[in-house]
C-alpha atoms as a PDB file:
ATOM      1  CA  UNK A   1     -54.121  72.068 -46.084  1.00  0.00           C
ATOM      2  CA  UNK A   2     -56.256  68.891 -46.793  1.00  0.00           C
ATOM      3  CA  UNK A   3     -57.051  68.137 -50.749  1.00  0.00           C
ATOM      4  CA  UNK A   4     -60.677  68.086 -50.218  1.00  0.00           C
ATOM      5  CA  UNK A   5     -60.721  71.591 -48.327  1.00  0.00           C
ATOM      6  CA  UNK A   6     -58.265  73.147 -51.172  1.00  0.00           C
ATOM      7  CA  UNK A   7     -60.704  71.889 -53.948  1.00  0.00           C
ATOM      8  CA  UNK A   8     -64.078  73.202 -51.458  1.00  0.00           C
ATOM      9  CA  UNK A   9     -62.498  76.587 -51.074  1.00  0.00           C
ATOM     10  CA  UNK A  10     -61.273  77.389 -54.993  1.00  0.00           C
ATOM     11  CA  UNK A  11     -64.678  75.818 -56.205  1.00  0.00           C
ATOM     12  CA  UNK A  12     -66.491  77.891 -54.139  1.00  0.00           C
ATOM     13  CA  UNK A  13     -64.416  80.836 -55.123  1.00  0.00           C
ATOM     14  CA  UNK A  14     -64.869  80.047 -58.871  1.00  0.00           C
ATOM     15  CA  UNK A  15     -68.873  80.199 -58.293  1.00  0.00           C
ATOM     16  CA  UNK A  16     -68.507  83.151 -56.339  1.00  0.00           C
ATOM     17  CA  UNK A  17     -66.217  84.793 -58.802  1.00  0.00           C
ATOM     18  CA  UNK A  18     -68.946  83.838 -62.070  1.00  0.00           C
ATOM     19  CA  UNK A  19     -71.479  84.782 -60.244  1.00  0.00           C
ATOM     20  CA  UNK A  20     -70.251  88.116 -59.962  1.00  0.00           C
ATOM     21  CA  UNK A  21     -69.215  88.535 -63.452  1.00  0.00           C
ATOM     22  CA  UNK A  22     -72.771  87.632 -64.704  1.00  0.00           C
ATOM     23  CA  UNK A  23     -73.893  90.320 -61.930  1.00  0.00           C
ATOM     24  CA  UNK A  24     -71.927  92.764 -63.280  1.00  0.00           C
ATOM     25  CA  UNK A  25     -71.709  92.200 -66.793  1.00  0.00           C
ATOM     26  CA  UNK A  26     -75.294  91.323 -67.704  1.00  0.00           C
ATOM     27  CA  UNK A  27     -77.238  92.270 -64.350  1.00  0.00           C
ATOM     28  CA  UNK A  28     -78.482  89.156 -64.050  1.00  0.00           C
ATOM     29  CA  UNK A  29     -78.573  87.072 -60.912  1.00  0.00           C
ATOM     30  CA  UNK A  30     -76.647  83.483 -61.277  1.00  0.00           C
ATOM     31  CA  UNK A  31     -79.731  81.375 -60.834  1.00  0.00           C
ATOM     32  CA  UNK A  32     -79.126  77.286 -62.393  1.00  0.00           C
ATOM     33  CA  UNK A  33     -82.767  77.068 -62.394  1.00  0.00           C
ATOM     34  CA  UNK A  34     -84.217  79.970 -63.657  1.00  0.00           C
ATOM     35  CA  UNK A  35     -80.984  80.160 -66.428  1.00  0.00           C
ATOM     36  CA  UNK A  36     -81.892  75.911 -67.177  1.00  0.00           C
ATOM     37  CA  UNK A  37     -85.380  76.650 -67.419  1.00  0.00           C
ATOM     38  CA  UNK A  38     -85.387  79.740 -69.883  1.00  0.00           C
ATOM     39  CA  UNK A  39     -83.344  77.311 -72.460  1.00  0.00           C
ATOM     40  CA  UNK A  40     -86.169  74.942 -72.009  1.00  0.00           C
ATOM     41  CA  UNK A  41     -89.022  77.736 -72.456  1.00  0.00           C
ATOM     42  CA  UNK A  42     -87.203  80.603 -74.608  1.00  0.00           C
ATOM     43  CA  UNK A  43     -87.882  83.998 -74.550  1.00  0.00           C
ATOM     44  CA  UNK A  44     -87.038  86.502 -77.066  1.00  0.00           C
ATOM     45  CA  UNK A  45     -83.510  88.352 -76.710  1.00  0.00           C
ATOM     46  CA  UNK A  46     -83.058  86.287 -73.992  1.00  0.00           C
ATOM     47  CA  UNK A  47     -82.008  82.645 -75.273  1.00  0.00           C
ATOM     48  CA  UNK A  48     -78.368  82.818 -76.609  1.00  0.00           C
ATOM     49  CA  UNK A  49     -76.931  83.730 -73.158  1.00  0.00           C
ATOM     50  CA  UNK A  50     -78.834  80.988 -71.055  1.00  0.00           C
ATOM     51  CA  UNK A  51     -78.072  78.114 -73.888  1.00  0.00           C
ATOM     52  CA  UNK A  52     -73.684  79.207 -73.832  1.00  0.00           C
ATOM     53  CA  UNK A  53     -74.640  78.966 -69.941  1.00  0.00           C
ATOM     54  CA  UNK A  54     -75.714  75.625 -69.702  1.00  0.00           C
ATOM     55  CA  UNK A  55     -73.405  74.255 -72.755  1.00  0.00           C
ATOM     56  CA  UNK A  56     -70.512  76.006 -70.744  1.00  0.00           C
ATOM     57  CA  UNK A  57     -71.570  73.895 -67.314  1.00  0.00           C
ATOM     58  CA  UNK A  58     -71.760  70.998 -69.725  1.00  0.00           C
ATOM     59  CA  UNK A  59     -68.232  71.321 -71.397  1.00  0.00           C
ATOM     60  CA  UNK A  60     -66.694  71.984 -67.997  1.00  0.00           C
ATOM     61  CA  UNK A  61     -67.696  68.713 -66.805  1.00  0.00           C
ATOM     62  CA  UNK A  62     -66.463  67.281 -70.040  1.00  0.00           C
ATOM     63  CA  UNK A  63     -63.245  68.892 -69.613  1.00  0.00           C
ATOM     64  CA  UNK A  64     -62.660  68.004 -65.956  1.00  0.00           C
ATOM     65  CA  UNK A  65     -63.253  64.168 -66.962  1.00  0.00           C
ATOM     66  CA  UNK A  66     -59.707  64.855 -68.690  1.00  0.00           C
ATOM     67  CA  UNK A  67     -57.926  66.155 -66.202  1.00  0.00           C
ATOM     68  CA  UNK A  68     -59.339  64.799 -63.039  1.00  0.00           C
ATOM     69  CA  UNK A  69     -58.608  60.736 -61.699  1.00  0.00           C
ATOM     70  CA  UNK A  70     -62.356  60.431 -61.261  1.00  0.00           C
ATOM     71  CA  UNK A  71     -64.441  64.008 -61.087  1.00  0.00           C
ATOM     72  CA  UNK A  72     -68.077  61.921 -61.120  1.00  0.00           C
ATOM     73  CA  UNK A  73     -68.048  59.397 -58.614  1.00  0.00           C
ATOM     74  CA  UNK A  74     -70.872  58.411 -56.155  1.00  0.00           C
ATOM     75  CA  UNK A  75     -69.356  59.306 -52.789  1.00  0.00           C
ATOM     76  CA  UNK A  76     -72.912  59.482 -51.401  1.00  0.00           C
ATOM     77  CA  UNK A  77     -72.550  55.541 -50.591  1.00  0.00           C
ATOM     78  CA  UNK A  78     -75.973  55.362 -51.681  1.00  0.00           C
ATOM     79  CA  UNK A  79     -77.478  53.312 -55.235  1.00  0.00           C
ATOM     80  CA  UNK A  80     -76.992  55.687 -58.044  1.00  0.00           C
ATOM     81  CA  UNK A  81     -80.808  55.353 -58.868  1.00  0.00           C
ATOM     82  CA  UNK A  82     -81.335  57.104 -55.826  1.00  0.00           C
ATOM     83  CA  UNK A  83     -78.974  59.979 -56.769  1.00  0.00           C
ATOM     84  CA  UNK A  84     -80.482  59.957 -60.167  1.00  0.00           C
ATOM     85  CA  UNK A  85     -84.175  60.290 -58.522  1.00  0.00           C
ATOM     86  CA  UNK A  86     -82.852  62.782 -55.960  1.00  0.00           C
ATOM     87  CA  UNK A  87     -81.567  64.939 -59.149  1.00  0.00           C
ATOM     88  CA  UNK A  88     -85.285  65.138 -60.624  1.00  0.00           C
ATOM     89  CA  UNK A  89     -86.808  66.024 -57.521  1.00  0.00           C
ATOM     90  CA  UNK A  90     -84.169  68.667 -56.522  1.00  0.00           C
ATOM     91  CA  UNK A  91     -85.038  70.103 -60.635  1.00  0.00           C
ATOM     92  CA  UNK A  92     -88.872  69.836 -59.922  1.00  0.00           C
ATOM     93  CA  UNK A  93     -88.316  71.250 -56.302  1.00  0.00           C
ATOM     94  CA  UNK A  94     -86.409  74.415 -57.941  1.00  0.00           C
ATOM     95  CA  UNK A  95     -89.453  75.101 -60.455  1.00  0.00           C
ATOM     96  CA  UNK A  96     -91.980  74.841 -57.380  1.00  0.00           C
ATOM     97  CA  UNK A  97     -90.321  77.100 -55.237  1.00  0.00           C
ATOM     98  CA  UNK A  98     -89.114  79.675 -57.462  1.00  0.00           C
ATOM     99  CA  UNK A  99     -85.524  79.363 -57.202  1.00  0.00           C
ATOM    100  CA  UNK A 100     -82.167  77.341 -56.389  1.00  0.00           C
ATOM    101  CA  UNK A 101     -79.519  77.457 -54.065  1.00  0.00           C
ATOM    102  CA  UNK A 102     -77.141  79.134 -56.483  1.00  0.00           C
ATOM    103  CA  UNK A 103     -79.322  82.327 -57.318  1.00  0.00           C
ATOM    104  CA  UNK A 104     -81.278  82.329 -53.211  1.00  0.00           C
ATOM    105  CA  UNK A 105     -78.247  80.937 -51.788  1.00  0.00           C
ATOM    106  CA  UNK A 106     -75.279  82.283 -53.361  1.00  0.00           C
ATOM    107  CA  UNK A 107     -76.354  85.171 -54.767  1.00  0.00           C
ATOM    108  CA  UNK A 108     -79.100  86.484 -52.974  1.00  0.00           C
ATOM    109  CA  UNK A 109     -77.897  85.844 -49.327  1.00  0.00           C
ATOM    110  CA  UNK A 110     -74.722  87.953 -50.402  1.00  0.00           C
ATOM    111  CA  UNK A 111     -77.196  90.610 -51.791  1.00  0.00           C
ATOM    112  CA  UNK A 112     -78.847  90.458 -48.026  1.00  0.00           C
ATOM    113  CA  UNK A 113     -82.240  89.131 -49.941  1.00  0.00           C
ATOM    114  CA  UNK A 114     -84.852  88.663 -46.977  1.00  0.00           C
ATOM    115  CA  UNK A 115     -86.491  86.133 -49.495  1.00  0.00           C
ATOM    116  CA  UNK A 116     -83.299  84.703 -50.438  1.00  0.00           C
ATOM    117  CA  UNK A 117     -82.634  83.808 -46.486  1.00  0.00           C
ATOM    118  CA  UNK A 118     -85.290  82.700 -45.859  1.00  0.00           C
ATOM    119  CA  UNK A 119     -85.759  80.227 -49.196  1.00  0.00           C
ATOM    120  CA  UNK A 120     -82.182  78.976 -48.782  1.00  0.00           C
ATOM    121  CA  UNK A 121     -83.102  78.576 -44.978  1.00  0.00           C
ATOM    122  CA  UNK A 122     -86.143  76.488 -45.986  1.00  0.00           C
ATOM    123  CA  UNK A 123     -84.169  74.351 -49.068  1.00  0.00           C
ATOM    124  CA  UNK A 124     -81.399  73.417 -46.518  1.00  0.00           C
ATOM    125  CA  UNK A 125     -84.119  72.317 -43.803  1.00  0.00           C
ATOM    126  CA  UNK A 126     -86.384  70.129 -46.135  1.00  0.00           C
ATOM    127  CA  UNK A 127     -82.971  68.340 -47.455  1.00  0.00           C
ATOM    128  CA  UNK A 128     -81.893  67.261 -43.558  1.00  0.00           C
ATOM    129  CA  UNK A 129     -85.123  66.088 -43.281  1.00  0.00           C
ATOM    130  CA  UNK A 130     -86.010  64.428 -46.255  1.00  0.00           C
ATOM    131  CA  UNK A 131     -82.321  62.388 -46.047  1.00  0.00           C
ATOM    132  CA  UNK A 132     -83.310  61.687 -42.335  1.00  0.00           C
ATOM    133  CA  UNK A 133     -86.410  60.318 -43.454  1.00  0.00           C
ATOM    134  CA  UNK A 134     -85.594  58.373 -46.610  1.00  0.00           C
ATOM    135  CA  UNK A 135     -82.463  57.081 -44.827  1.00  0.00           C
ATOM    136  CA  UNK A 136     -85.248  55.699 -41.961  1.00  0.00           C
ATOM    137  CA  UNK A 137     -87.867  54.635 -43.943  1.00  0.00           C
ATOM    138  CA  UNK A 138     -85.893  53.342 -47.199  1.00  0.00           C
ATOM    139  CA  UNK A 139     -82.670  52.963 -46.209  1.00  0.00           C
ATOM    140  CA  UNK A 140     -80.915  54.751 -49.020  1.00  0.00           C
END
């Protein structure tokens, strides 16, 4: 089997099997967003979890860098500004529509969400065409 399938089909595994374990251990849906944003505005009782979540996507990426030729390179083909800028807007895009594509679209399309459908349905449409569009009109 290719490399780049292999590495698709045990990452996707790996989020699959974490989000379950938060599911089951905690009750709590595996949401980026939602998890990012409650470091960023605490809640009591609810703070200690969400910071070892982030710190934990954080040191992962730290640890890959060790162990991988190159786990952070551009393969977009497009100026890293733009990927930088696409970043913000995909965090501001999660706050304004209540939710990411890990908790709507990995965890609540295998919970059968209607909402979840239909917001991950709606995320994946705006992307194809806002890249249409800023691939058009900007070239990026």
């Amino acid at each position: 089997m290719d490399q780049a399938w292999t590495n698709a089909l045990l990452g996707g595994g790996l989020i699959g099997l974490s989000a379950t374990i938060l599911l089951l251990v905690s009750g709590r849906v595996t949401g980026i967003s939602g998890i990012f944003f409650g470091v960023l505005k605490p809640v009591k009782n609810d703070f200690h979890w969400r910071l070892m979540f982030v710190l934990g996507l954080l040191f992962g990426g730290f640890i890959a860098s060790f162990f991988l030729d190159s786990p952070f390179i551009n393969l977009s083909g497009r100026p890293l500004t733009a990927v930088v800028i696409g970043g913000f807007l995909v965090g501001f895009g999660t706050r304004l529509g209540s939710g990411c594509t890990s908790g709507h679209g990995v965890c609540g399309i295998s919970r059968l969400s209607p909402r979840s459908i239909a917001a991950t349905l709606t995320f994946i449409g705006a992307g194809i065409v806002s890249v249409y569009l800023i691939s058009k009109i900007i070239g990026w």
